[in-house]
C-alpha atoms as a PDB file:
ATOM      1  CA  UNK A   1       6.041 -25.314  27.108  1.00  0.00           C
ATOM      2  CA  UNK A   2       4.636 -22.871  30.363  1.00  0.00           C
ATOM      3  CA  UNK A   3       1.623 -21.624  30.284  1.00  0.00           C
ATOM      4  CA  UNK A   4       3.941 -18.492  30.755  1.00  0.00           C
ATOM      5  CA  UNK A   5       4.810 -18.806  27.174  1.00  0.00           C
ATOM      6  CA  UNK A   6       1.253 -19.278  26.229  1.00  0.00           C
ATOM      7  CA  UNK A   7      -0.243 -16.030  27.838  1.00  0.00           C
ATOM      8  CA  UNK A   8       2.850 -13.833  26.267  1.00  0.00           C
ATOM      9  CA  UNK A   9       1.608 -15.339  22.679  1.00  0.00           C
ATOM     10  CA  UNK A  10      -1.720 -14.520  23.301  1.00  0.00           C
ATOM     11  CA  UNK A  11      -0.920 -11.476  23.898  1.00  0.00           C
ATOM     12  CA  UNK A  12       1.849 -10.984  20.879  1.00  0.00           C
ATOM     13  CA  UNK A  13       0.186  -8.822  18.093  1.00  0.00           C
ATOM     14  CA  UNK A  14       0.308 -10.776  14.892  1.00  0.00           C
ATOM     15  CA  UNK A  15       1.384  -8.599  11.781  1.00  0.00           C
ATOM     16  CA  UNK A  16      -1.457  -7.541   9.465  1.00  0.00           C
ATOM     17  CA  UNK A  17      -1.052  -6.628   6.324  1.00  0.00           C
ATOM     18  CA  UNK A  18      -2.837  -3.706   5.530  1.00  0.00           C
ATOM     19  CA  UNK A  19      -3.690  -1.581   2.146  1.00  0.00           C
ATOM     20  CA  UNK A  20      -2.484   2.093   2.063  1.00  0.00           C
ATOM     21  CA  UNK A  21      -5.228   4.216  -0.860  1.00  0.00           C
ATOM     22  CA  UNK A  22      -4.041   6.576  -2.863  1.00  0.00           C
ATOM     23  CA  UNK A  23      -6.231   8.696  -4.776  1.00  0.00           C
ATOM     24  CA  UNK A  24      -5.951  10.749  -7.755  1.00  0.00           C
ATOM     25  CA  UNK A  25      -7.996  13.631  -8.114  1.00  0.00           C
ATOM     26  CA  UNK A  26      -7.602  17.166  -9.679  1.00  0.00           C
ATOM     27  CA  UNK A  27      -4.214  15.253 -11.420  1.00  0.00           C
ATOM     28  CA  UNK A  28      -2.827  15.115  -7.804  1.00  0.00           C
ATOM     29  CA  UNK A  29      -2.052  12.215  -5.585  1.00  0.00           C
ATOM     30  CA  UNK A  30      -3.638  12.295  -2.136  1.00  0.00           C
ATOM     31  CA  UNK A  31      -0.146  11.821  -1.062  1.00  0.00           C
ATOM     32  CA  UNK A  32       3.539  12.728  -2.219  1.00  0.00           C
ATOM     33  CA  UNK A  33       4.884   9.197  -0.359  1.00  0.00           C
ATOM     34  CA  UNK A  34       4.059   6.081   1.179  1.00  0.00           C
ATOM     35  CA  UNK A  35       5.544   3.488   3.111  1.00  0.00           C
ATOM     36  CA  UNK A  36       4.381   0.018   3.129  1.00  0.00           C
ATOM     37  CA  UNK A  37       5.711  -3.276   4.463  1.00  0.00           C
ATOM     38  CA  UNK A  38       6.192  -6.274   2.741  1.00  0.00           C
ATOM     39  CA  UNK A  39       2.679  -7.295   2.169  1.00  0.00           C
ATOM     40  CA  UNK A  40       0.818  -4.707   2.725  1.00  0.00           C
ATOM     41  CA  UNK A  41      -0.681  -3.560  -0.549  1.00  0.00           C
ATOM     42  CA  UNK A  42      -1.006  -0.542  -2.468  1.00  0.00           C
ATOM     43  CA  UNK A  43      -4.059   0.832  -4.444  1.00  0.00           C
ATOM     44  CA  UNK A  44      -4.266   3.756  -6.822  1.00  0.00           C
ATOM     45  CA  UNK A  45      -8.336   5.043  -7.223  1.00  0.00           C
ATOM     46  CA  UNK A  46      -8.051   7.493 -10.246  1.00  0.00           C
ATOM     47  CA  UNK A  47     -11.481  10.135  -9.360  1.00  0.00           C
ATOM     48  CA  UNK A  48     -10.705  12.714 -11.990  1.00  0.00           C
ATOM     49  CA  UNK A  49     -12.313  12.311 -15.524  1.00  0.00           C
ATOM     50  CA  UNK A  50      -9.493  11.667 -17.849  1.00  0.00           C
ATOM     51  CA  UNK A  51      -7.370   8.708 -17.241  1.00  0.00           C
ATOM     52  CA  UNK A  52      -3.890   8.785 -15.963  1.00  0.00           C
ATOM     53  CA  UNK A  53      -0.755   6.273 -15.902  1.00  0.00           C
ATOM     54  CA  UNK A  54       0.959   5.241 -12.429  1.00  0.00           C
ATOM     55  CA  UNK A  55       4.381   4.313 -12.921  1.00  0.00           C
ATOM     56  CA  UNK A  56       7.691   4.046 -10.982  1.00  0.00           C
ATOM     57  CA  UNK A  57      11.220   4.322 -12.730  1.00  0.00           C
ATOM     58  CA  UNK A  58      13.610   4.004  -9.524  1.00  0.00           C
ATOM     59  CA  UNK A  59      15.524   1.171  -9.973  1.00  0.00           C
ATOM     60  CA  UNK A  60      14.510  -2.598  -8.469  1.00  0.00           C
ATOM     61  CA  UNK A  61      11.247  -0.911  -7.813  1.00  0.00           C
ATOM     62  CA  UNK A  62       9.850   0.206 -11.600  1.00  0.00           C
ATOM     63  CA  UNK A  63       6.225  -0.699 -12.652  1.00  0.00           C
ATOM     64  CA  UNK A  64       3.709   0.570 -14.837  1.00  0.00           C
ATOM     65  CA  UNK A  65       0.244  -0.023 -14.365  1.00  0.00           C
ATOM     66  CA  UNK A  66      -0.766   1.310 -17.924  1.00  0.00           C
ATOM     67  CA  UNK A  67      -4.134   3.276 -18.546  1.00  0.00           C
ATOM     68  CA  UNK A  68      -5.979   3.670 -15.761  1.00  0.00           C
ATOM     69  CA  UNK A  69      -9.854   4.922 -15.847  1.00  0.00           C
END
């Protein structure tokens, strides 16, 4: 290989992933949507005093996390 080759690696980026927050507080989320990228994570910090449930329904995509305090 060139060192050509080398330097433009070096100097390539590498992806990250990263972890979007969403908090809920005054039973609202801090935000309406997110968009992540395959491996980035997602994490849901309840700050009100009662607990709450986070849950998707839209097909391929459902989850419930339960209870959350």
């Amino acid at each position: 290989m060139t060192k050509g080759f080398y330097a433009l690696l070096a100097l390539t980026p590498l992806a990250q992933a990263s972890e979007v927050v969403i908090d809920q507080q005054n039973k609202e989320f801090s935000q309406k949507s997110v968009t992540i990228k395959v491996g980035d994570s997602l994490k849901f910090v309840n700050k009100d005093d009662i607990v709450h449930d986070v849950h998707s329904t839209t097909d391929g995509y459902d989850f419930d996390l339960g209870a959350q305090k």
